[in-house]
PDB file of N, CA and C in Angstrom:
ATOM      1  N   UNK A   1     113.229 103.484 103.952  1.00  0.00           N
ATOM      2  CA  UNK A   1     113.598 102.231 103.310  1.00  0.00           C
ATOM      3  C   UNK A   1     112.761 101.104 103.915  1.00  0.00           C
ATOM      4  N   UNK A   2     111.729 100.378 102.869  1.00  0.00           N
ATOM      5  CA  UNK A   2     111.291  99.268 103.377  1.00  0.00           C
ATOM      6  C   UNK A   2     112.239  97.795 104.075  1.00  0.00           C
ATOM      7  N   UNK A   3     111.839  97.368 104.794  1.00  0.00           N
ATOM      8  CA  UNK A   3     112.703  96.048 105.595  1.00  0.00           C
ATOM      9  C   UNK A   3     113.131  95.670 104.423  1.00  0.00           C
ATOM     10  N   UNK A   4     112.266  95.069 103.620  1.00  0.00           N
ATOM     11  CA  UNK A   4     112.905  93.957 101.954  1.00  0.00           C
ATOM     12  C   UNK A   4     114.128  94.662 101.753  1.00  0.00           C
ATOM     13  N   UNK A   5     113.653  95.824 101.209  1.00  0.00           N
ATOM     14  CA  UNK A   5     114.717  96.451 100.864  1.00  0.00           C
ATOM     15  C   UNK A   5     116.386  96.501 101.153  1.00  0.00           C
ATOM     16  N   UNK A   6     115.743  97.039 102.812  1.00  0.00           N
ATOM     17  CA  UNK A   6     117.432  96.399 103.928  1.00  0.00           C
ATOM     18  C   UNK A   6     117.700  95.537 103.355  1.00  0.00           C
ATOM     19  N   UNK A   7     116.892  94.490 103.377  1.00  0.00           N
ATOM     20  CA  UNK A   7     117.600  92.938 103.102  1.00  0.00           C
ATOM     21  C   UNK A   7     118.472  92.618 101.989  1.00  0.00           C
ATOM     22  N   UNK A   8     117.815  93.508 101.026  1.00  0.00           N
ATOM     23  CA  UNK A   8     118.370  93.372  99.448  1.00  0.00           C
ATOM     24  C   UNK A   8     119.974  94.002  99.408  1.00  0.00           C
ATOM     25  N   UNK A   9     119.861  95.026 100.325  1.00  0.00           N
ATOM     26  CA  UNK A   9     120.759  95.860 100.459  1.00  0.00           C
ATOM     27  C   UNK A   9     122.287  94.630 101.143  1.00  0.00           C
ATOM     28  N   UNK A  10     121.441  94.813 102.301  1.00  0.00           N
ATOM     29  CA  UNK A  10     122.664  93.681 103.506  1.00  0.00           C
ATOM     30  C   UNK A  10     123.051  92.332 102.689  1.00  0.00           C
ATOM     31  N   UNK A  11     122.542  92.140 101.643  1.00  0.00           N
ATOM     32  CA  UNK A  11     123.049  90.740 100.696  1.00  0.00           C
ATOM     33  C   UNK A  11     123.978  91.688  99.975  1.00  0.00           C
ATOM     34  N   UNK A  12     123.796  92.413  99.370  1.00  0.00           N
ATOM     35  CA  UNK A  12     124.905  93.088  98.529  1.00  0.00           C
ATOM     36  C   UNK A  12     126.111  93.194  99.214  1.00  0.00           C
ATOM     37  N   UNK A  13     125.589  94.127  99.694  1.00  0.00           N
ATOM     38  CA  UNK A  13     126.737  93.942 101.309  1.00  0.00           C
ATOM     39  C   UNK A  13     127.745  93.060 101.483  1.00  0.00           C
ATOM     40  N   UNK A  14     127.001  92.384 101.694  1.00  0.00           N
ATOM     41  CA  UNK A  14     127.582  91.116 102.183  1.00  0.00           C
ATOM     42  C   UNK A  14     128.564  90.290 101.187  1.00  0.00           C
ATOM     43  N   UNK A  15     127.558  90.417  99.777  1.00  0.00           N
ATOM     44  CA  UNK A  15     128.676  90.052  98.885  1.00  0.00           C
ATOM     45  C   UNK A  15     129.713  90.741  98.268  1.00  0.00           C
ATOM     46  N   UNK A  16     130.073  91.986  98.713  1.00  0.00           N
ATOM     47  CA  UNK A  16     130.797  93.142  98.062  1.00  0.00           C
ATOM     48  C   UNK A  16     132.017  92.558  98.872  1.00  0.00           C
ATOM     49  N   UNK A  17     131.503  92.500 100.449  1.00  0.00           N
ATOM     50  CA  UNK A  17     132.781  92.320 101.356  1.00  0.00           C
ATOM     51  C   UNK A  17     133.310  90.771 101.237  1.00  0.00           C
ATOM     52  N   UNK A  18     132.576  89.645 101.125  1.00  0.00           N
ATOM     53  CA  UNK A  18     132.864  88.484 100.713  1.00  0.00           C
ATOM     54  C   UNK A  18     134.645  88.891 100.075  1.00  0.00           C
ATOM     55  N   UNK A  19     134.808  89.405  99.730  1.00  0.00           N
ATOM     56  CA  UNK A  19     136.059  89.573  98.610  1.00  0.00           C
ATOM     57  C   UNK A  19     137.448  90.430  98.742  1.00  0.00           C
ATOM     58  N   UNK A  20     137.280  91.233 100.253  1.00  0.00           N
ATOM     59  CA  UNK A  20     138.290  91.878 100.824  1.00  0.00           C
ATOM     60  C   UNK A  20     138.534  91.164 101.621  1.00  0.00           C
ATOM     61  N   UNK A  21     139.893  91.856 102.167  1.00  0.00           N
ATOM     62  CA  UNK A  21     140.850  91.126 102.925  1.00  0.00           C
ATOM     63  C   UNK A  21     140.461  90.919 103.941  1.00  0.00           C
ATOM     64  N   UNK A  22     140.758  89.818 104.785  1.00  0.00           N
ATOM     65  CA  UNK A  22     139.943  88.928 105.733  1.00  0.00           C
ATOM     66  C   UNK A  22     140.652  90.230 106.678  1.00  0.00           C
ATOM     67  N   UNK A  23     141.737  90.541 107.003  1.00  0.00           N
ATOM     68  CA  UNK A  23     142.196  91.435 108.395  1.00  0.00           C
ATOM     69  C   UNK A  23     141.438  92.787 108.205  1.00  0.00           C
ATOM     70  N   UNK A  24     140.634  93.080 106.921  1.00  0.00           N
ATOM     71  CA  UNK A  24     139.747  94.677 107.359  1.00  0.00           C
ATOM     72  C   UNK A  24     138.512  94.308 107.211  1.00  0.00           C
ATOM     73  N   UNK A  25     137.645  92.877 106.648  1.00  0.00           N
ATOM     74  CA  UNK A  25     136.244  92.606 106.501  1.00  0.00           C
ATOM     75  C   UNK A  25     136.132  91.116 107.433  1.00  0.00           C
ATOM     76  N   UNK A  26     134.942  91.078 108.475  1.00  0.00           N
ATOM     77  CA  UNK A  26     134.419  90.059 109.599  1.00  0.00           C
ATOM     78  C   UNK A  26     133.921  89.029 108.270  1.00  0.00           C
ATOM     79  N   UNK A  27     132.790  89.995 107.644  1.00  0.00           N
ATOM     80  CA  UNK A  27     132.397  89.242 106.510  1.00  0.00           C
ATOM     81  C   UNK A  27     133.091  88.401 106.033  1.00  0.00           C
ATOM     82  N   UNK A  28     134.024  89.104 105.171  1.00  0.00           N
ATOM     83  CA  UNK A  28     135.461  88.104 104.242  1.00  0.00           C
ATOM     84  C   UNK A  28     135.368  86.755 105.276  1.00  0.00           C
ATOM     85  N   UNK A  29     135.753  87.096 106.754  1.00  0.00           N
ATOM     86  CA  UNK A  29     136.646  86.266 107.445  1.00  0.00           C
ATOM     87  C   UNK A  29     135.641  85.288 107.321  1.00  0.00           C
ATOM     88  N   UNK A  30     134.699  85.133 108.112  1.00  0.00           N
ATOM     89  CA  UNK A  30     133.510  84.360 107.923  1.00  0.00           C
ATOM     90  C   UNK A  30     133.266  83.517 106.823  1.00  0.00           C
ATOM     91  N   UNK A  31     133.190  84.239 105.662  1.00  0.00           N
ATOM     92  CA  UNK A  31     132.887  83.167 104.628  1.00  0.00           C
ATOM     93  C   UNK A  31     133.934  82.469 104.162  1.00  0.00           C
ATOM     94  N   UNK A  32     135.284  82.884 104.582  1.00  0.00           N
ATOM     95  CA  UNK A  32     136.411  82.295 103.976  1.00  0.00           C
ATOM     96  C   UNK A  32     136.687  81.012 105.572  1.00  0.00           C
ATOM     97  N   UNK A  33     135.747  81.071 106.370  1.00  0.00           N
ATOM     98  CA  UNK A  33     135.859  79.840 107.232  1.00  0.00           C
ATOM     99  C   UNK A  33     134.557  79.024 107.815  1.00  0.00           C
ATOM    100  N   UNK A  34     134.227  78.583 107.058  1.00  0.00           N
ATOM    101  CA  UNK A  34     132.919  77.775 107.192  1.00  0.00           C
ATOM    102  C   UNK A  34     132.725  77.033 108.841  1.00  0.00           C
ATOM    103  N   UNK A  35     133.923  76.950 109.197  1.00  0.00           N
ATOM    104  CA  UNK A  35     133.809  76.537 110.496  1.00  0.00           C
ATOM    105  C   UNK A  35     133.859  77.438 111.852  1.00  0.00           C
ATOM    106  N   UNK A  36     134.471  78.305 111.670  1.00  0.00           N
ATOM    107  CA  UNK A  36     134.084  79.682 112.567  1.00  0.00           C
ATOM    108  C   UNK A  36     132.739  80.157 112.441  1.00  0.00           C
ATOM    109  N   UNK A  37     132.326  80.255 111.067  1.00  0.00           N
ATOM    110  CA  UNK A  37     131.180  80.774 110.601  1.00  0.00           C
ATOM    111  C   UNK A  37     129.835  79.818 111.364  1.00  0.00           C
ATOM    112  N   UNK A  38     130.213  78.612 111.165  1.00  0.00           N
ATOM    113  CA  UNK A  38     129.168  77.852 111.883  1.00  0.00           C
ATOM    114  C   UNK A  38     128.852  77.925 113.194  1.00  0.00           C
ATOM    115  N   UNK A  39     130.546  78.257 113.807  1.00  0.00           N
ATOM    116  CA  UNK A  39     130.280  78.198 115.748  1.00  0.00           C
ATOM    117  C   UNK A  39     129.190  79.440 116.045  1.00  0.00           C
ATOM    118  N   UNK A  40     129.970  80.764 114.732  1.00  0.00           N
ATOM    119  CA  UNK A  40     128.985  81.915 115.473  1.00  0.00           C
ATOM    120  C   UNK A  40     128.060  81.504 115.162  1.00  0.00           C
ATOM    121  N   UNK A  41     127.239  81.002 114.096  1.00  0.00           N
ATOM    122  CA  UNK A  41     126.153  80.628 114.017  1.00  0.00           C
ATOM    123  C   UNK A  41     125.253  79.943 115.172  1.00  0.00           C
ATOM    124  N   UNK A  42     126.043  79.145 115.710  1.00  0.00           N
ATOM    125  CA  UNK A  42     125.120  78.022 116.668  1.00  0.00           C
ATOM    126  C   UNK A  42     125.500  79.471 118.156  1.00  0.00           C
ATOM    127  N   UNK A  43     126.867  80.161 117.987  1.00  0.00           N
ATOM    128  CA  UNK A  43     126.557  80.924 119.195  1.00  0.00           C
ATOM    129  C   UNK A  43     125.258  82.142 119.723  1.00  0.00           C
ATOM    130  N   UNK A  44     125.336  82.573 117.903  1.00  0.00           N
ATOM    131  CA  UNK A  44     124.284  83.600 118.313  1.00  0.00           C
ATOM    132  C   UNK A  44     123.004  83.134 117.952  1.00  0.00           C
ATOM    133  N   UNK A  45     122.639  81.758 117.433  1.00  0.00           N
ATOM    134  CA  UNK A  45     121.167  81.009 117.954  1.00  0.00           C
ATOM    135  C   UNK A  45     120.893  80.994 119.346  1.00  0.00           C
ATOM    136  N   UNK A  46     122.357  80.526 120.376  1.00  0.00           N
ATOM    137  CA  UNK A  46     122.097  80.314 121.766  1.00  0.00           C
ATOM    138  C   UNK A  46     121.445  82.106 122.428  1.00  0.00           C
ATOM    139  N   UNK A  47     122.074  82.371 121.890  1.00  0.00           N
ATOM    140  CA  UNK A  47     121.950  84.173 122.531  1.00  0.00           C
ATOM    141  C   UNK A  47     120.159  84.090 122.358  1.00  0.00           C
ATOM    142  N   UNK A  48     119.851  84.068 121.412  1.00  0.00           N
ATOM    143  CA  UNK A  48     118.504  84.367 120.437  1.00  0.00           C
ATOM    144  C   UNK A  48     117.673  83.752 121.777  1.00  0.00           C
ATOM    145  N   UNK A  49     118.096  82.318 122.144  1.00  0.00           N
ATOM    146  CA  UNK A  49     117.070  81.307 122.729  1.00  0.00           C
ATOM    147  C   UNK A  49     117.533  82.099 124.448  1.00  0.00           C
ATOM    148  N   UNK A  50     118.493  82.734 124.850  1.00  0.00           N
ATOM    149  CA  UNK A  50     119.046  83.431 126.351  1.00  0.00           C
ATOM    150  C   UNK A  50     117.772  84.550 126.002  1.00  0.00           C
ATOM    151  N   UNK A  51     117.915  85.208 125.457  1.00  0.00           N
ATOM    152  CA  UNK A  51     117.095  86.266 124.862  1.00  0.00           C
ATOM    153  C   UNK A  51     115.800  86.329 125.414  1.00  0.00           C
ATOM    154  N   UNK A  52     115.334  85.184 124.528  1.00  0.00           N
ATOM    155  CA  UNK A  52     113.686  84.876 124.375  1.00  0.00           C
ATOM    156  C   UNK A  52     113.012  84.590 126.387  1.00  0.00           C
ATOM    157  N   UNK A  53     114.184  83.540 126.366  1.00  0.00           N
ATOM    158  CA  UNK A  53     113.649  83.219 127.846  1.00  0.00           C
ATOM    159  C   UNK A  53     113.800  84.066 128.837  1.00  0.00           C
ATOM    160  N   UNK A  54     114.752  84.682 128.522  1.00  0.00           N
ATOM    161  CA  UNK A  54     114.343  86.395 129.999  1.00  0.00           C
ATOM    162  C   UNK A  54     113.210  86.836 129.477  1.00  0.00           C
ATOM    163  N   UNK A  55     112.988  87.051 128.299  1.00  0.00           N
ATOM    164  CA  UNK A  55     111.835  87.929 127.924  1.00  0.00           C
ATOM    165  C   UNK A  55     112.029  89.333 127.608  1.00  0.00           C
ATOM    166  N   UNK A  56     113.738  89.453 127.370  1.00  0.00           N
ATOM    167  CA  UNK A  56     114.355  90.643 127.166  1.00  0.00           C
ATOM    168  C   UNK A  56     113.864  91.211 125.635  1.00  0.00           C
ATOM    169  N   UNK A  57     112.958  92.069 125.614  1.00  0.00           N
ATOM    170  CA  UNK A  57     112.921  92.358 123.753  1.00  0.00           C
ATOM    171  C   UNK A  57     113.870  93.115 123.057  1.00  0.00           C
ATOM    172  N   UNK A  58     114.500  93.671 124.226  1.00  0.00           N
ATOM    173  CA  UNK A  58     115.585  94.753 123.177  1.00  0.00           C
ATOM    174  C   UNK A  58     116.864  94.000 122.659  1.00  0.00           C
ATOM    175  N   UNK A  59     116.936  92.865 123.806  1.00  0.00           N
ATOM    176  CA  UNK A  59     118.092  91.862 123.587  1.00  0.00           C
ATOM    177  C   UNK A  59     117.673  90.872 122.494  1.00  0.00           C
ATOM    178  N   UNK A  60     116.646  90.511 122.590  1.00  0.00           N
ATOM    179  CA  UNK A  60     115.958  89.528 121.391  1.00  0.00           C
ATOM    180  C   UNK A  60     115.920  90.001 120.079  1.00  0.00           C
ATOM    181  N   UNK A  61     115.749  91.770 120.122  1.00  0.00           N
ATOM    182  CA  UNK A  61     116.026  92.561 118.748  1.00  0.00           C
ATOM    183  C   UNK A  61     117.513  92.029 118.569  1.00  0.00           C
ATOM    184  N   UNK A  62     118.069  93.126 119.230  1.00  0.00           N
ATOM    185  CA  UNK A  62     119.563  92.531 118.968  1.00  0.00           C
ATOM    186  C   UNK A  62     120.474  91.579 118.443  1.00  0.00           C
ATOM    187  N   UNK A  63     119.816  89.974 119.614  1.00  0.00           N
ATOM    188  CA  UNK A  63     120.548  89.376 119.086  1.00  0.00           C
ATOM    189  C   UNK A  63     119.754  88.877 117.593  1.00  0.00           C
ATOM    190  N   UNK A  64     118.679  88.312 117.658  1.00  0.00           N
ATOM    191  CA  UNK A  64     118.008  88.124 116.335  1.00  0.00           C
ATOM    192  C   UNK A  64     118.694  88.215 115.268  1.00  0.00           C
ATOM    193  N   UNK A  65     118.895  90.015 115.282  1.00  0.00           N
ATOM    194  CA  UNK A  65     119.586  90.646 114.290  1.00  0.00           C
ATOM    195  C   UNK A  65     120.985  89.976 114.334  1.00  0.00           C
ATOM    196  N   UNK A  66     121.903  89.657 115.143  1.00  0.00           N
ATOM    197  CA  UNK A  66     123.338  89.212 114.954  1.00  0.00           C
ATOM    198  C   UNK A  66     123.042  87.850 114.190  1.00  0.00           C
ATOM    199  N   UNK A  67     121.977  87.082 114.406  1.00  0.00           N
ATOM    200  CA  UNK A  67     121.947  85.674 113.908  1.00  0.00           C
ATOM    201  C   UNK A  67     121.408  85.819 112.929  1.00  0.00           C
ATOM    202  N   UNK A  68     120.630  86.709 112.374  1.00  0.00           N
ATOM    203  CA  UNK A  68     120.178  86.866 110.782  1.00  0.00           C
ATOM    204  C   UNK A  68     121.359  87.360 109.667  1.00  0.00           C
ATOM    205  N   UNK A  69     122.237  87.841 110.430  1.00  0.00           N
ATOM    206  CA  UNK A  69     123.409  88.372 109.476  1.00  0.00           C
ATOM    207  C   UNK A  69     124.214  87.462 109.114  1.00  0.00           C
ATOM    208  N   UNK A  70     124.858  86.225 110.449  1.00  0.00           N
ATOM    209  CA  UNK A  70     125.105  85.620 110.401  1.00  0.00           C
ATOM    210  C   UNK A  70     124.864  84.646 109.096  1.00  0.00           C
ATOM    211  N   UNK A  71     123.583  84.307 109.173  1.00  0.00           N
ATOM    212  CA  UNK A  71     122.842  83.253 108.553  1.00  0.00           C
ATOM    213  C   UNK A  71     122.593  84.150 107.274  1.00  0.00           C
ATOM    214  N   UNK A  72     122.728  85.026 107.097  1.00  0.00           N
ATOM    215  CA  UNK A  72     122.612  85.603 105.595  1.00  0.00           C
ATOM    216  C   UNK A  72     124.068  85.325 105.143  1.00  0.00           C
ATOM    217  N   UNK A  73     125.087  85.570 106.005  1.00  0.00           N
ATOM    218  CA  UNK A  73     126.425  85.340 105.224  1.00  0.00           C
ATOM    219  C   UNK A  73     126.995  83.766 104.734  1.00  0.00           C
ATOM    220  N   UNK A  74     126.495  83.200 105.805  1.00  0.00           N
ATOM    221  CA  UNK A  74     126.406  81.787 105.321  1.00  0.00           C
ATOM    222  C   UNK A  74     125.746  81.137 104.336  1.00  0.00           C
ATOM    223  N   UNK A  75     124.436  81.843 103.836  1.00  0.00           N
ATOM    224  CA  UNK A  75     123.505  81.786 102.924  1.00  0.00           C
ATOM    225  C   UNK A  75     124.549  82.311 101.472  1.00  0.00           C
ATOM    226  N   UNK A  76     125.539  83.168 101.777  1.00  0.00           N
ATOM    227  CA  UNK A  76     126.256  83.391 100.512  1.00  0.00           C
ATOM    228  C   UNK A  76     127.268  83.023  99.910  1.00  0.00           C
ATOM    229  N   UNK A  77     128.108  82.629 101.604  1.00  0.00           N
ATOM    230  CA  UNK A  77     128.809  81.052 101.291  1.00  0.00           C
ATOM    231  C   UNK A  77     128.493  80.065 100.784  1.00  0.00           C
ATOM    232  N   UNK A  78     127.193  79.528 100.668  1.00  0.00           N
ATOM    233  CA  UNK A  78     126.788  78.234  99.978  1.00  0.00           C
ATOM    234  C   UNK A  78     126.343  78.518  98.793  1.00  0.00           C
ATOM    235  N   UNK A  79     126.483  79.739  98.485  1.00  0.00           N
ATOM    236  CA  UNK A  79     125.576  80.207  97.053  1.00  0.00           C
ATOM    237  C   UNK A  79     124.174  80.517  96.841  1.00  0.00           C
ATOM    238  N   UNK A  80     123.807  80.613  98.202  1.00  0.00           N
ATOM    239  CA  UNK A  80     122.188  80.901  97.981  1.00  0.00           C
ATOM    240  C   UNK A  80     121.881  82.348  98.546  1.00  0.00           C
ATOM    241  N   UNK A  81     120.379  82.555  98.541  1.00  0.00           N
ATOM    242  CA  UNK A  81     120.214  83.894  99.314  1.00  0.00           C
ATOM    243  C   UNK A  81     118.641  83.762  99.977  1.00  0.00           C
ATOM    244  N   UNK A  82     118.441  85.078 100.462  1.00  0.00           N
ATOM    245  CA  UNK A  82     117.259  85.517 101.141  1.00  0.00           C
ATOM    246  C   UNK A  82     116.295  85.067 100.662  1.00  0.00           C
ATOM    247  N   UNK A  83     116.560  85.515  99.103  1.00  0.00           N
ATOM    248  CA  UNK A  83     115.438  85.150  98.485  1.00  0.00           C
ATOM    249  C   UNK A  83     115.301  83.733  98.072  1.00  0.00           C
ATOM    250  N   UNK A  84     115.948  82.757  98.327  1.00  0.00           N
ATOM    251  CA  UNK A  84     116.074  81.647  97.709  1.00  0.00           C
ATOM    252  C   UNK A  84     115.638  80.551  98.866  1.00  0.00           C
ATOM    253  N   UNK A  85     115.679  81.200 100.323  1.00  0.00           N
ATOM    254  CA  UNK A  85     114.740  80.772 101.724  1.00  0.00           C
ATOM    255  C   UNK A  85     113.155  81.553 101.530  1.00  0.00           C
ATOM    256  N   UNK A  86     113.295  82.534 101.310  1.00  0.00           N
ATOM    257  CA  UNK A  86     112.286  82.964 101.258  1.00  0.00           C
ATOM    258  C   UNK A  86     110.997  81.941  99.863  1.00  0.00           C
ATOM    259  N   UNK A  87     111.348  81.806  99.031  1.00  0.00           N
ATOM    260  CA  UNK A  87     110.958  80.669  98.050  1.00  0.00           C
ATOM    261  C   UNK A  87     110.608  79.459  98.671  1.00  0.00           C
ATOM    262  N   UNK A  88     111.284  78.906  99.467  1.00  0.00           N
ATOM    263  CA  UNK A  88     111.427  77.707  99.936  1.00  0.00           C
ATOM    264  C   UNK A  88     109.993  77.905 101.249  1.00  0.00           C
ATOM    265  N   UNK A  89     109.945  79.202 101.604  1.00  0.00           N
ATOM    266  CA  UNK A  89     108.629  79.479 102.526  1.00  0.00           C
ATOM    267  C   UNK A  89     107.267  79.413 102.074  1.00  0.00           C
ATOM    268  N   UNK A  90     107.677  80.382 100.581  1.00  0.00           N
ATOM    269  CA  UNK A  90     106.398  80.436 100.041  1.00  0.00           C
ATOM    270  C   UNK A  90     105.972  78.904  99.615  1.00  0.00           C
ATOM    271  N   UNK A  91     106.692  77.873  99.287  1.00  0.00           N
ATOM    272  CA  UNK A  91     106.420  76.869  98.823  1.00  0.00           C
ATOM    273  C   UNK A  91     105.896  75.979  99.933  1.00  0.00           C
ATOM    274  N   UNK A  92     106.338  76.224 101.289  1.00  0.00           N
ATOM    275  CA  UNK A  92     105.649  75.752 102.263  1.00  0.00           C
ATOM    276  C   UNK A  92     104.367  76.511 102.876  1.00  0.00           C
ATOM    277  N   UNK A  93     103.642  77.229 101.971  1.00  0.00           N
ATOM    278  CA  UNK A  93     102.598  77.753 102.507  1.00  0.00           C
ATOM    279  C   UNK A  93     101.567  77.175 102.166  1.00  0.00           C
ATOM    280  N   UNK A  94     100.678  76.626 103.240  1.00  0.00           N
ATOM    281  CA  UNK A  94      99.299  76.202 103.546  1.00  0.00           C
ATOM    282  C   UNK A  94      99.475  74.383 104.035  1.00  0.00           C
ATOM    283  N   UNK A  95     100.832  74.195 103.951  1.00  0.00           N
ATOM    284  CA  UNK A  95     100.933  72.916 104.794  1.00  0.00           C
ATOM    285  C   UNK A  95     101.646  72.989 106.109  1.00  0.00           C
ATOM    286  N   UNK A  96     101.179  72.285 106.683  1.00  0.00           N
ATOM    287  CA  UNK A  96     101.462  72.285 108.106  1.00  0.00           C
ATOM    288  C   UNK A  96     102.752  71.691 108.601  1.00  0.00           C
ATOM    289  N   UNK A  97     103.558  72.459 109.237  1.00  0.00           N
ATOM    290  CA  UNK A  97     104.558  71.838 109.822  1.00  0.00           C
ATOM    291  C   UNK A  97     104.950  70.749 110.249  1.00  0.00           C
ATOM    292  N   UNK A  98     103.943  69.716 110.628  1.00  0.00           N
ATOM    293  CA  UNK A  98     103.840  68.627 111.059  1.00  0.00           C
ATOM    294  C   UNK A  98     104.109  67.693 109.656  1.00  0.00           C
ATOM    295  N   UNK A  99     103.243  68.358 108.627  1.00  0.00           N
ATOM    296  CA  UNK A  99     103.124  67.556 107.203  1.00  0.00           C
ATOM    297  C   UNK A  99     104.489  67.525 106.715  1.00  0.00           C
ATOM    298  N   UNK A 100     104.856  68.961 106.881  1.00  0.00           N
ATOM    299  CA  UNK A 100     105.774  69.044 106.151  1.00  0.00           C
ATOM    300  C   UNK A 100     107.321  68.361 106.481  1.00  0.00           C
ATOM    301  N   UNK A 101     107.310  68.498 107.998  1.00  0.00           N
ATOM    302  CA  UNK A 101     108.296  68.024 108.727  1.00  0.00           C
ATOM    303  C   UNK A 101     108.485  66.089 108.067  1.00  0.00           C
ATOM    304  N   UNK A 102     107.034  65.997 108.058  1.00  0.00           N
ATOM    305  CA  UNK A 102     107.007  64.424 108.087  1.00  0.00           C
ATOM    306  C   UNK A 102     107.412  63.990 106.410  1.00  0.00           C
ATOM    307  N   UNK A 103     107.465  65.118 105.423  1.00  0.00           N
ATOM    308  CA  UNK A 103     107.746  64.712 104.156  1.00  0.00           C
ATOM    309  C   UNK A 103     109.112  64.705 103.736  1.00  0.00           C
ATOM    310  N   UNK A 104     110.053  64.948 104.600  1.00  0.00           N
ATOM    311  CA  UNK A 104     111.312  64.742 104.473  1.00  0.00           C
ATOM    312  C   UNK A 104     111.736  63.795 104.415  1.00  0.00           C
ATOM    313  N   UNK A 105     112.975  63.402 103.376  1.00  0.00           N
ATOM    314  CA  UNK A 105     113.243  61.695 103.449  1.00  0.00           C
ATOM    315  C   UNK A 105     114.642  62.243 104.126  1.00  0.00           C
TER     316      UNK A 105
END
């Protein structure tokens, strides 16, 4: 299975469980609390950045992965998806971060 693929997959996923009962799906619970959902969010960014600075890679796999799931489920809470960041990349391709940063109102 190509990575995309996973991805396509773990959105389904994600939205299948969106819809069971919060006491047998993390998922459910998560999207049915935007504010839990956010702490893990900012918790397993911190992990990501603990990670990086040991220089641990298996931990940086790891957590990575906990904060991409994260941030995919939240991505389905708001109604959007992978592919709908992923768009938003391609559209930032060939300008520079700096540009781009600075074109925000």
């Amino acid at each position: 299975m190509k990575n995309i693929d996973y991805l396509e997959k773990l959105t389904e996923t994600i939205k299948n469980n969106s819809f069971k009962d919060v006491e047998v799906s993390y998922t459910a619970k998560l999207i049915g609390d935007i504010e839990y959902l956010s702490k893990k969010i900012g918790e397993e960014a911190a992990e990501v950045i603990v990670a990086a600075m040991s220089k641990d890679k298996d931990n940086l796999k790891r957590e990575a992965a906990d904060l991409i799931y994260h941030l995919m489920v939240l991505l389905e809470q708001g109604n959007l998806s992978i592919d709908d960041v992923c768009g938003e990349l391609m559209r930032r391709r060939g300008v520079s971060g700096h540009e781009e940063k600075s074109s925000r109102k």
